[in-house]
Protein backbone atom coordinates (compact mmCIF):
# COMPACT_ATOMS: atom_id res chain seq x y z
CA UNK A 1 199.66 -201.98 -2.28
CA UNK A 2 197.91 -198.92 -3.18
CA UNK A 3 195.58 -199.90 -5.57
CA UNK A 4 194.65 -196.62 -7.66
CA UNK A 5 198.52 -196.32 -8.45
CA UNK A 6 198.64 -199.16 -10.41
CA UNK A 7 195.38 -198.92 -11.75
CA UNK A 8 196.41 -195.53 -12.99
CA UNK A 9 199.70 -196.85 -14.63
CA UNK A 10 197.67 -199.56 -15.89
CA UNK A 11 195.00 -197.47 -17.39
CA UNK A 12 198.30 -195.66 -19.66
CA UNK A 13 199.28 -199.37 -20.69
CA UNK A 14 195.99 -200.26 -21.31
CA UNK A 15 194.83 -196.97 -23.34
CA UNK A 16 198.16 -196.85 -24.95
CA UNK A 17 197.59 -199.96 -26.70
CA UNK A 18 194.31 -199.54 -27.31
CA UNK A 19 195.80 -196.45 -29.30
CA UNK A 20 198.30 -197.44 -30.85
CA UNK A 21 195.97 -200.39 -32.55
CA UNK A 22 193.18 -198.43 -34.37
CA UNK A 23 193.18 -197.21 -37.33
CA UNK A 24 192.74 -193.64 -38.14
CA UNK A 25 194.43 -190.25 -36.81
CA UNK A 26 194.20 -189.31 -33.56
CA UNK A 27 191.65 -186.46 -34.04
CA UNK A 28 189.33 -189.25 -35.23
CA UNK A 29 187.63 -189.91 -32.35
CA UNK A 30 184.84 -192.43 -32.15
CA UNK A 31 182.30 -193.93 -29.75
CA UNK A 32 184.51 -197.04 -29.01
CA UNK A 33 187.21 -194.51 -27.75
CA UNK A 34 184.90 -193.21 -25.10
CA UNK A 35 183.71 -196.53 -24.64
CA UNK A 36 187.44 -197.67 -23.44
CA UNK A 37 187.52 -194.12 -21.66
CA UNK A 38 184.94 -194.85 -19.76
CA UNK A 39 185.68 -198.30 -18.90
CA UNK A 40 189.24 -197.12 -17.99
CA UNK A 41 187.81 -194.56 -15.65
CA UNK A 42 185.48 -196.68 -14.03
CA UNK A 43 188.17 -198.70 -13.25
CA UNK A 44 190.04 -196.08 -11.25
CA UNK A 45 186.75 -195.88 -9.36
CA UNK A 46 187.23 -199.24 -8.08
CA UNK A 47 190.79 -198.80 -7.24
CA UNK A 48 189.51 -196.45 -5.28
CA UNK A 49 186.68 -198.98 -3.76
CA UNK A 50 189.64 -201.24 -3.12
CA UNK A 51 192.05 -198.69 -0.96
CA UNK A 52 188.66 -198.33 1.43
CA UNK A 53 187.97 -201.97 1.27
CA UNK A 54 191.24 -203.11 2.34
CA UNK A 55 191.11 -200.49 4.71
CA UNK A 56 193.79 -198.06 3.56
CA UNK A 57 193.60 -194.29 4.52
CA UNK A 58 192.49 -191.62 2.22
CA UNK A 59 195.52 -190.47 1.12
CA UNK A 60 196.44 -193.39 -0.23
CA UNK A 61 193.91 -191.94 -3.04
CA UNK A 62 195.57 -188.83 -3.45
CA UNK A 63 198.76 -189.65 -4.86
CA UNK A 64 197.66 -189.47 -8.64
CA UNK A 65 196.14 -186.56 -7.83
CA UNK A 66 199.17 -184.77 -6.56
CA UNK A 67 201.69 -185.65 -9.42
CA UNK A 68 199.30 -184.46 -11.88
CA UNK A 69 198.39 -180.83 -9.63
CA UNK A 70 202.39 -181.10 -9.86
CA UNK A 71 202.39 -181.61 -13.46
CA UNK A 72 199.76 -178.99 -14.34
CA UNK A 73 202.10 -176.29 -11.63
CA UNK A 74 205.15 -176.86 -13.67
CA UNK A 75 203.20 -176.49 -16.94
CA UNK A 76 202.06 -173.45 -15.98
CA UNK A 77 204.97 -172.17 -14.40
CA UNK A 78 207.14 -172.59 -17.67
CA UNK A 79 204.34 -171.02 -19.63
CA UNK A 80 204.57 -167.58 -17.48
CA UNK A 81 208.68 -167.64 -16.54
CA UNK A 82 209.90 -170.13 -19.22
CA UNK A 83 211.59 -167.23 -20.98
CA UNK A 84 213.70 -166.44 -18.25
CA UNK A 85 214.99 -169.73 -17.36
CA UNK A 86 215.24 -171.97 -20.70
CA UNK A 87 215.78 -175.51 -19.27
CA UNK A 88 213.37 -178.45 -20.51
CA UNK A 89 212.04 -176.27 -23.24
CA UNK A 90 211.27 -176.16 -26.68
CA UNK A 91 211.35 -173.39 -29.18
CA UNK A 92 207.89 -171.51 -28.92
CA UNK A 93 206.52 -173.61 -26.25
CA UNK A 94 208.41 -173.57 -22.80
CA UNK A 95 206.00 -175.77 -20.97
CA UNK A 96 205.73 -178.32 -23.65
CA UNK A 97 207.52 -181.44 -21.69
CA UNK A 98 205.41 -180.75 -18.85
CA UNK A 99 202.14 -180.58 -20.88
CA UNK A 100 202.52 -183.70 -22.67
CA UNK A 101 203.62 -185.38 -19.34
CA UNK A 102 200.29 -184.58 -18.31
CA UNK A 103 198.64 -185.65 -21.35
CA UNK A 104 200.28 -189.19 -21.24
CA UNK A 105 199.75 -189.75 -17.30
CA UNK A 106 196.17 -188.99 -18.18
CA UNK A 107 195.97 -190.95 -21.42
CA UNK A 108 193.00 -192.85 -20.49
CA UNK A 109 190.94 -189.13 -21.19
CA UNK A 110 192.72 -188.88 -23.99
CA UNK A 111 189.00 -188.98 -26.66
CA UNK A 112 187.86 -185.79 -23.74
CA UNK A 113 191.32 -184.11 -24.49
CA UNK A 114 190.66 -183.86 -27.74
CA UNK A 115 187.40 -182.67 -27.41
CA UNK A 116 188.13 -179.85 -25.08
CA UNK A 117 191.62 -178.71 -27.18
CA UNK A 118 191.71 -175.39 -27.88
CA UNK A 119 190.24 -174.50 -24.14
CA UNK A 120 192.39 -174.64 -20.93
CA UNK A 121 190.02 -177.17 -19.87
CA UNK A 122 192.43 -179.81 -21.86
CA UNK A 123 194.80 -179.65 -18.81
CA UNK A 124 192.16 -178.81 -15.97
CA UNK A 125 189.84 -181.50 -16.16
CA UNK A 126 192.16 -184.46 -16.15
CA UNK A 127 193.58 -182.61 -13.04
CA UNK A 128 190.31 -182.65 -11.44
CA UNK A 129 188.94 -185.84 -12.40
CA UNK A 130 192.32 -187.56 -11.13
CA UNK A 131 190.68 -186.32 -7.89
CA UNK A 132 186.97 -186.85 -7.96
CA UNK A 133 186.74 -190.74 -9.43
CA UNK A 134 189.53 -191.91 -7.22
CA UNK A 135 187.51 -190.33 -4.34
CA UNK A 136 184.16 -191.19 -5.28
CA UNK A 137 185.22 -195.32 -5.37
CA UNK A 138 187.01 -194.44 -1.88
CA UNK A 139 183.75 -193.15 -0.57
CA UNK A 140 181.85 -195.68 -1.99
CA UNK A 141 184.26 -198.45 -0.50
CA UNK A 142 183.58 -196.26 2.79
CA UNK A 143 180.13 -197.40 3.08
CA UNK A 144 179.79 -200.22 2.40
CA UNK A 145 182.99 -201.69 4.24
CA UNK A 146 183.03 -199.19 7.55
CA UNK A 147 184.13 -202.54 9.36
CA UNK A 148 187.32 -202.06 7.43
CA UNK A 149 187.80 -198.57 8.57
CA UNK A 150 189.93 -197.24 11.38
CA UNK A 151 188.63 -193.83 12.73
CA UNK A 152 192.01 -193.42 14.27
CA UNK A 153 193.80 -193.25 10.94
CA UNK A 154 193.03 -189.58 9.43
């Protein structure tokens, strides 16, 4: 079972009801909401301790990481050309779908979305952090379990 997968579905469950029970709007953002962002991320850490533990190969990682550089493609890709092929598009914003894909398969960064809206950094560093934290508990995991580790497996 690859363990940052379902941590990462998870972590939407999780932050999604953690959401939908405050009170307040969602530009209200508090320290409890980085709190559970932080917790949620340090949970995809150890997912990521748990593919190297159990001896997985890296890849197994990388999967997250992939739909969202997928994700963030498409979104850009129907920003630039959306005019000239209007399918899964809204009025004034063609990539819209695509965006908000990203923004709910990264919902656990939701309080640092907010933060950084208005930049392009909104998109980017969900994108990149579905990379480093994943790979960072997989490197961790690395060390400390290189029993578990085949150096045939690349």
């Amino acid at each position: 079972m690859n363990y940052v997968t379902a941590i990462y579905l998870l972590n939407i469950v999780l932050y999604a009801m953690y959401f939908f029970g405050k009170t307040g709007g969602e530009s209200d953002i508090s320290g409890a909401d980085f709190f559970v962002s932080g917790i949620l991320s340090l949970f995809l850490l150890f997912a990521g301790y748990l593919n190297a533990k159990k001896g997985m190969i890296y890849r197994t990682v990388l999967w997250v990481f992939f739909v969202n550089v997928f994700l963030f493609v498409c979104s850009g890709l129907f920003d630039q050309f959306g005019s000239d092929f209007n399918i899964l598009s809204t009025s004034n914003s063609d990539s819209f779908l695509f965006s908000l894909a990203l923004i709910v398969y990264n919902a656990y960064l939701f309080p640092l979305t907010i933060v950084l809206e208005g930049s392009g950094l909104a998109l980017i560093v969900p994108v990149v952090l579905s990379f480093i934290l994943p790979s960072l508990g997989y490197m961790i995991g690395q060390k400390l379990h290189p029993d578990k580790q085949n150096s045939t497996q690349l």
